[in-house]
N, C-alpha and C. Protein backbone atom coordinates (compact mmCIF):
# COMPACT_ATOMS: atom_id res chain seq x y z
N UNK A 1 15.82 29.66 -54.08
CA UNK A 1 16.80 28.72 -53.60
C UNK A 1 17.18 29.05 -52.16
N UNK A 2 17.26 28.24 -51.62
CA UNK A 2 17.37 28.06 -50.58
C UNK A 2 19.55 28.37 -49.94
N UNK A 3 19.76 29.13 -48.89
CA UNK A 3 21.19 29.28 -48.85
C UNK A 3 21.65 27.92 -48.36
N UNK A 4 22.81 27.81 -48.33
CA UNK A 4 23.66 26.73 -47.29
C UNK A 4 23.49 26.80 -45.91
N UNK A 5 23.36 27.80 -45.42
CA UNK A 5 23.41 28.42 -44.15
C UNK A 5 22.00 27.94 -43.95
N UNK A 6 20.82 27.74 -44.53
CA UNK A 6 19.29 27.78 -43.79
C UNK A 6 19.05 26.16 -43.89
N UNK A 7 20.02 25.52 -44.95
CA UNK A 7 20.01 23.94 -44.88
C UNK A 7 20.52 23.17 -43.51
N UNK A 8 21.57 24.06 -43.30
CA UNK A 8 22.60 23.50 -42.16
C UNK A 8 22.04 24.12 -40.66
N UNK A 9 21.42 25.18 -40.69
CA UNK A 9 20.24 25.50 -39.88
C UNK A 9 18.77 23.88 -39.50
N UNK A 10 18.40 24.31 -40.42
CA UNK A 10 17.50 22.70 -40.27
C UNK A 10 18.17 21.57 -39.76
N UNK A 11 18.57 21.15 -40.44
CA UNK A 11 19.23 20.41 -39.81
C UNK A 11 19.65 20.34 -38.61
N UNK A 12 20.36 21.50 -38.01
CA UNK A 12 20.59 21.37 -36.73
C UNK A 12 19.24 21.33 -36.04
N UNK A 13 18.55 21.80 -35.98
CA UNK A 13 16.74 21.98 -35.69
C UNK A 13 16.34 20.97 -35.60
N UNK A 14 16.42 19.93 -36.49
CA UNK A 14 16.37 18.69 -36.45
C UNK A 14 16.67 17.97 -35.94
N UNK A 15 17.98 17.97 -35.96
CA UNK A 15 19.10 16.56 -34.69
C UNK A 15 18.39 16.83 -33.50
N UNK A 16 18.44 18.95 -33.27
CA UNK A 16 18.36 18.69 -31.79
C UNK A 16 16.93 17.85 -31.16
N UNK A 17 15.87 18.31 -31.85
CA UNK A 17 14.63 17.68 -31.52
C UNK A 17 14.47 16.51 -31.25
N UNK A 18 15.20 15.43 -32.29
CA UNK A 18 14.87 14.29 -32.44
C UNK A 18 16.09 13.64 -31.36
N UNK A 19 17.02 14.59 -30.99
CA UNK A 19 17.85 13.60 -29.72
C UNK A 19 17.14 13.58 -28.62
N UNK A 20 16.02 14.79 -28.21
CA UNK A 20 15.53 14.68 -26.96
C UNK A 20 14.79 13.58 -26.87
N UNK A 21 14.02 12.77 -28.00
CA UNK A 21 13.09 11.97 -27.95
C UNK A 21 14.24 10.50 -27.49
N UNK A 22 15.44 10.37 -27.66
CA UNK A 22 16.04 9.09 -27.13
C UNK A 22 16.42 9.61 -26.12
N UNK A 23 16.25 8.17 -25.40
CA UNK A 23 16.78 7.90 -23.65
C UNK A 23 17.75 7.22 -23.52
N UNK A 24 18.65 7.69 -23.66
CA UNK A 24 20.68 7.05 -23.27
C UNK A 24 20.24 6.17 -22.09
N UNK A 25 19.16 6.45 -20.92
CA UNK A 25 19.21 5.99 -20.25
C UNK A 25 19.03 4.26 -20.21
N UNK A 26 17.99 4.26 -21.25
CA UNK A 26 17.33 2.62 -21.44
C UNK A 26 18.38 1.98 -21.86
N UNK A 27 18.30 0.80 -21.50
CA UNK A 27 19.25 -0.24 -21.88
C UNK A 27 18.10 -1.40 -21.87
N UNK A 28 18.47 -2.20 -23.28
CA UNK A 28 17.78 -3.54 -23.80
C UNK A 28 18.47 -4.56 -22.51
N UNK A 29 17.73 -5.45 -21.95
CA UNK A 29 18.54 -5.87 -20.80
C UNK A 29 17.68 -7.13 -21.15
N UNK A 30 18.40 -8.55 -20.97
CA UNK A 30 17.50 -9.64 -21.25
C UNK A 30 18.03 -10.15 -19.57
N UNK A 31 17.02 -9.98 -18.57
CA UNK A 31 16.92 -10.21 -17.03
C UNK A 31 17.25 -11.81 -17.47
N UNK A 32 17.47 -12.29 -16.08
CA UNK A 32 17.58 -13.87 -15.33
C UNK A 32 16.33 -14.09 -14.91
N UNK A 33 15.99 -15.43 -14.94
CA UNK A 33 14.56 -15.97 -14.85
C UNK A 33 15.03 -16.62 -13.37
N UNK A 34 14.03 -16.38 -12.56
CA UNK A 34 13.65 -17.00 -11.17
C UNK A 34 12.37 -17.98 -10.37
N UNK A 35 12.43 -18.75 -9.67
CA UNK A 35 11.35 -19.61 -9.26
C UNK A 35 11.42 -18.27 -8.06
N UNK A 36 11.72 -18.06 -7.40
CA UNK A 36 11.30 -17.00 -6.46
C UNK A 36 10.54 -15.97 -6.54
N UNK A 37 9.20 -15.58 -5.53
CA UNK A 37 8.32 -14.59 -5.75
C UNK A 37 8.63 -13.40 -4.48
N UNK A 38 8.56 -12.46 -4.98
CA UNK A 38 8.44 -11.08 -3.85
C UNK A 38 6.97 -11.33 -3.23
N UNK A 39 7.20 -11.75 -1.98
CA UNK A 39 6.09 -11.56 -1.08
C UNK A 39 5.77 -10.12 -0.49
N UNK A 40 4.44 -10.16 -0.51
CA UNK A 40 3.86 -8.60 0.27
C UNK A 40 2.67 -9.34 1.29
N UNK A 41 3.22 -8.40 2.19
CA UNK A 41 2.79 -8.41 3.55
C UNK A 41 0.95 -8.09 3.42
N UNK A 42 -0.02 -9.11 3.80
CA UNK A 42 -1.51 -8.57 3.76
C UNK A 42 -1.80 -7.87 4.93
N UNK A 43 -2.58 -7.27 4.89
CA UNK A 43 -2.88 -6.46 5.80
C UNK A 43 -4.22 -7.47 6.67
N UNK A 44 -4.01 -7.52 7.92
CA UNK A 44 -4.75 -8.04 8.98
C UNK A 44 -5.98 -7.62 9.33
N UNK A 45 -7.05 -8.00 9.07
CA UNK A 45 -8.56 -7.44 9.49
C UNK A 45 -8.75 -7.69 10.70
N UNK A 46 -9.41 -6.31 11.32
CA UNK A 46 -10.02 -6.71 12.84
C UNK A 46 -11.43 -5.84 12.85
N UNK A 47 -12.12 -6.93 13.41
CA UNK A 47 -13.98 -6.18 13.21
C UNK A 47 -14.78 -5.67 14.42
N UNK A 48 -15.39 -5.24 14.74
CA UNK A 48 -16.08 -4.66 15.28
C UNK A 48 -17.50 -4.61 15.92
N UNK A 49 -18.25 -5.38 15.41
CA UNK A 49 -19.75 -5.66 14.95
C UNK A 49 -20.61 -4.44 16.07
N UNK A 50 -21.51 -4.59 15.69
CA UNK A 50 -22.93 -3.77 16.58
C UNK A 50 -22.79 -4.27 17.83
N UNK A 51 -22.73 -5.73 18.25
CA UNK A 51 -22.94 -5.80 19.29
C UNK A 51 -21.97 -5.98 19.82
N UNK A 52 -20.78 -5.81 19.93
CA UNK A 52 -19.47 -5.42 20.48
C UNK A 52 -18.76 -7.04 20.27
N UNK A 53 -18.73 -7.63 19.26
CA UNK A 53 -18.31 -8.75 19.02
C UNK A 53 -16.99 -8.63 18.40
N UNK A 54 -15.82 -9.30 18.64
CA UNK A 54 -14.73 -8.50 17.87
C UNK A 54 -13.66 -10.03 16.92
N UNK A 55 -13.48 -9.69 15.86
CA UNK A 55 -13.52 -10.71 14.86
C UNK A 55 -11.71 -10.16 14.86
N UNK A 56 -11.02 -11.35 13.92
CA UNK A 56 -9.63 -11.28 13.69
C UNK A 56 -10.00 -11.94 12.22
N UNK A 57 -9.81 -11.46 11.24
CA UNK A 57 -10.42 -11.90 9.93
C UNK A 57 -12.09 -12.21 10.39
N UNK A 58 -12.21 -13.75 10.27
CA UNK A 58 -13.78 -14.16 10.43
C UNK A 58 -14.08 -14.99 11.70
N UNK A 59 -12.80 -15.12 12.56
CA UNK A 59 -12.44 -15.49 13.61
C UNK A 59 -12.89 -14.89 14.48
N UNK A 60 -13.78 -15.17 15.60
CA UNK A 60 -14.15 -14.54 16.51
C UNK A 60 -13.56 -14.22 17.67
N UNK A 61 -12.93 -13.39 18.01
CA UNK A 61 -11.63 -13.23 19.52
C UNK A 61 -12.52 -12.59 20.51
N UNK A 62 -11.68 -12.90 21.80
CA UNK A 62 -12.08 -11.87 22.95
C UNK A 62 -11.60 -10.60 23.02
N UNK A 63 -11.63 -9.89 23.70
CA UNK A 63 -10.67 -8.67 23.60
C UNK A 63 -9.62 -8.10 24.00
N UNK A 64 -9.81 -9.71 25.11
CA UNK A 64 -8.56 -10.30 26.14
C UNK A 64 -7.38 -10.80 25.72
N UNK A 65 -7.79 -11.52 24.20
CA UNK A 65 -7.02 -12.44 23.96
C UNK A 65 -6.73 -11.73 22.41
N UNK A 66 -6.68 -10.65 21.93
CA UNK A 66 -6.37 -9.28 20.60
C UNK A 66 -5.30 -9.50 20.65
N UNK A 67 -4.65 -9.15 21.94
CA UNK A 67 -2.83 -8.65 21.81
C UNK A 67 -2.17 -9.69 21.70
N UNK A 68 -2.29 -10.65 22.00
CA UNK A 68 -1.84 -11.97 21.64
C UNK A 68 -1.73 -12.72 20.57
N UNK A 69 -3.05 -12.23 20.10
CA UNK A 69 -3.53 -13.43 18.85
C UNK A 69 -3.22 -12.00 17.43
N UNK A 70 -2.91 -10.72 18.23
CA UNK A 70 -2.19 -10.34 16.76
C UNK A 70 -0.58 -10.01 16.97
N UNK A 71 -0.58 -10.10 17.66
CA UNK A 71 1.30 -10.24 18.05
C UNK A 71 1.57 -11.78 17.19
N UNK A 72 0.97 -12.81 17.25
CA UNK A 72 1.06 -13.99 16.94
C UNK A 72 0.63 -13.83 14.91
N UNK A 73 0.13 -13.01 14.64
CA UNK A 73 -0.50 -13.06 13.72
C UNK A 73 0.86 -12.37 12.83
N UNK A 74 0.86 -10.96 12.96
CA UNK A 74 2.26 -10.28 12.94
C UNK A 74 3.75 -10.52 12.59
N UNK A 75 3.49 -11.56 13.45
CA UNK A 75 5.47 -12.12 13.50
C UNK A 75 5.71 -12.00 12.53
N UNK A 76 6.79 -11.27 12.66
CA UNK A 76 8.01 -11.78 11.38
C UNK A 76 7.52 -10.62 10.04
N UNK A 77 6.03 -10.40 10.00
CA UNK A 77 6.23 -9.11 8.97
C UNK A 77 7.23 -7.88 9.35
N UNK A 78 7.35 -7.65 8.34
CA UNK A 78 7.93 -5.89 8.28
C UNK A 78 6.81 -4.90 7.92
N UNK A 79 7.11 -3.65 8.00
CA UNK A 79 5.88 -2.98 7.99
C UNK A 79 4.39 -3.28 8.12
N UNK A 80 3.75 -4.21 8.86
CA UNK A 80 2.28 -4.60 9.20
C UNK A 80 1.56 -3.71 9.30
N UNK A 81 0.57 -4.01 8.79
CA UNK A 81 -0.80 -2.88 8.68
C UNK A 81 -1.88 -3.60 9.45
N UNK A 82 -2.95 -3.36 9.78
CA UNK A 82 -4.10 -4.00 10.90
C UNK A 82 -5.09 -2.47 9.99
N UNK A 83 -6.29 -3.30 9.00
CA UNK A 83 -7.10 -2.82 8.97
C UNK A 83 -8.40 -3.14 9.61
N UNK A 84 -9.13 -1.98 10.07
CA UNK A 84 -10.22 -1.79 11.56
C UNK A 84 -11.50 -1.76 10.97
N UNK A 85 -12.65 -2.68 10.83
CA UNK A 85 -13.85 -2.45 10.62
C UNK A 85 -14.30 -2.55 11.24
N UNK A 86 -14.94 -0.75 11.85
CA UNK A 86 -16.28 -0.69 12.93
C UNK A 86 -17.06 -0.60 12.55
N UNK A 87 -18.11 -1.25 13.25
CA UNK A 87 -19.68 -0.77 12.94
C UNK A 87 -19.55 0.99 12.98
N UNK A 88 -21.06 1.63 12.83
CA UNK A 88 -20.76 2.86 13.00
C UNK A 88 -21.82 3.10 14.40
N UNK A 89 -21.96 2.16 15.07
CA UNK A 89 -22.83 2.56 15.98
C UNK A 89 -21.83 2.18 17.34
N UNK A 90 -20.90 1.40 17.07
CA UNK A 90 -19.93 1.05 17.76
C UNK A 90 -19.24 2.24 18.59
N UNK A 91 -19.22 1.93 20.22
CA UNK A 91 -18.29 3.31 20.50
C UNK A 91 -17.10 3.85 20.70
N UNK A 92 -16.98 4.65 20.51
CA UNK A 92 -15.26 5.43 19.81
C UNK A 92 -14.50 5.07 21.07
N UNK A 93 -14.72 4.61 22.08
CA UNK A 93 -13.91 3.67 23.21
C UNK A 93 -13.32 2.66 23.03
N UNK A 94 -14.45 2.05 21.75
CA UNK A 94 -13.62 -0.01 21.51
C UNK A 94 -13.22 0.08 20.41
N UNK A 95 -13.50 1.49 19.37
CA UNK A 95 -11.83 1.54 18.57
C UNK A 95 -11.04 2.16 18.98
N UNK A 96 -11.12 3.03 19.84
CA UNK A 96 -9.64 3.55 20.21
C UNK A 96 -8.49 1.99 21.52
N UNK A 97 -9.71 1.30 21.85
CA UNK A 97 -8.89 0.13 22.66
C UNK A 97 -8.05 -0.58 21.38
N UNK A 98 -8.75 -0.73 20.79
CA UNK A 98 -7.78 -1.23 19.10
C UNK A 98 -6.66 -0.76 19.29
N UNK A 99 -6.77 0.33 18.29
CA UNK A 99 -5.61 1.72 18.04
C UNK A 99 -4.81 1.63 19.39
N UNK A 100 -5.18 1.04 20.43
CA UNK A 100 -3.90 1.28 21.60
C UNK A 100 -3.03 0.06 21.09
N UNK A 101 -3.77 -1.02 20.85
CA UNK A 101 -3.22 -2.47 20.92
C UNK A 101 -2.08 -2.07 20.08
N UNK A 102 -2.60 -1.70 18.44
CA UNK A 102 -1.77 -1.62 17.36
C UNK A 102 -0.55 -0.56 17.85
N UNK A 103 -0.81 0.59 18.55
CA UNK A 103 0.26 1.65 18.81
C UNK A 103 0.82 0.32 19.64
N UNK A 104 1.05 0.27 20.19
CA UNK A 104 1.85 -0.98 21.54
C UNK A 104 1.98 -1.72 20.46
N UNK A 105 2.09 -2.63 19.61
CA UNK A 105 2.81 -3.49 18.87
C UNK A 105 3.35 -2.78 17.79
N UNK A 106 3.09 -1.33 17.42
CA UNK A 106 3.99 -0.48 16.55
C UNK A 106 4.04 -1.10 15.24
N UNK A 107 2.43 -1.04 14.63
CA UNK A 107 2.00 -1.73 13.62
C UNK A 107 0.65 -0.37 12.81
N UNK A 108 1.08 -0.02 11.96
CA UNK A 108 0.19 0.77 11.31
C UNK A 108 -1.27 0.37 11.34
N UNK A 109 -2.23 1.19 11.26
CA UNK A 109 -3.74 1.11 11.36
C UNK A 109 -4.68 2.29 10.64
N UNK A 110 -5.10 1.28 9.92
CA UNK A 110 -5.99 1.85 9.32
C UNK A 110 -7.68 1.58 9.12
N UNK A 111 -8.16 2.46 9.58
CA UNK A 111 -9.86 2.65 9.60
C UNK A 111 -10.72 2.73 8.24
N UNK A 112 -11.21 1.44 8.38
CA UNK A 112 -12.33 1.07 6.89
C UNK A 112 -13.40 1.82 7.07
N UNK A 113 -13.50 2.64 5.97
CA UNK A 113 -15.21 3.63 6.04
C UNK A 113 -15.67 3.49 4.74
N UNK A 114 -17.23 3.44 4.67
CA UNK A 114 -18.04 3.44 3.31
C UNK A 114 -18.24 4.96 2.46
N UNK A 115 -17.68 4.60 1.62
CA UNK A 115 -18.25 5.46 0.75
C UNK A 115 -19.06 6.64 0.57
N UNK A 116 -19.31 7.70 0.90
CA UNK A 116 -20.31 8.52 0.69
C UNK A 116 -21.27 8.07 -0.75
N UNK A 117 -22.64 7.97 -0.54
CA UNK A 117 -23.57 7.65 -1.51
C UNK A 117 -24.07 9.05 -1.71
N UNK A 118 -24.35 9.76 -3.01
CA UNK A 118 -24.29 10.80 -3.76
C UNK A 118 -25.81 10.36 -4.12
C-alpha cells in the first residue's frame, strides 16, 4: 500500500508537469475581417549583360538615365532593395557604378550570384 504522503507526492509531480504544457499566454481571439492588404515592397532588378547593356527589369536604360529612372521607380517605398544581375564577365567598374547610384539614393543592394554546381 501505498502512503498518503507518496499519493499527494504524485500528484504534485503531476500538476506541475502538466501546467508547463499550458500557455496563459494564448488567448482564443476571433480577429475583425478586412478588405485591406499589407503591401511589401518588391525589390527592383537592374542587369548587366556581357555586352555592357544595362536593363531596369526587362527595360533597357542608359546609364545616364539609372539615377533617374530608379529614383522614379523607388518613390514612396520604405526600405527599397535594388537587386544587381551581372554578367560575370562584366567589369567590377560597371557594378560598382551601380552600388554608387544605390549608396546615393540610400537604397539597399543586393548582388545575384549562381549557385555553386557540385
Amino acid at each position: 500500500m501505498a502512503s498518503l504522503t507518496d499519493v499527494v507526492f504524485l500528484l504534485i509531480i503531476f500538476f506541475l508537469l502538466t501546467s508547463t504544457f499550458v500557455n496563459p499566454n494564448a488567448l482564443n481571439l476571433l480577429l475583425p475581417s478586412s478588405q485591406s492588404k499589407t503591401t511589401v515592397n518588391q525589390p527592383v532588378s537592374v542587369s548587366i549583360s556581357a555586352d555592357l547593356k544595362y536593363y531596369i527589369g526587362k527595360q533597357p536604360v542608359r546609364l545616364e538615365n539609372m539615377r533617374s529612372l530608379l529614383t522614379e521607380q523607388l518613390k514612396g517605398q520604405k526600405d527599397a532593395t535594388i537587386v544587381l544581375n551581372a554578367e560575370k564577365s562584366v567589369p567590377i567598374e560597371k557594378v560598382v557604378e551601380i552600388m554608387d547610384i544605390a549608396n546615393d539614393l540610400k537604397v539597399k543592394m543586393v548582388l545575384a550570384t549562381a549557385p555553386i554546381k557540385e
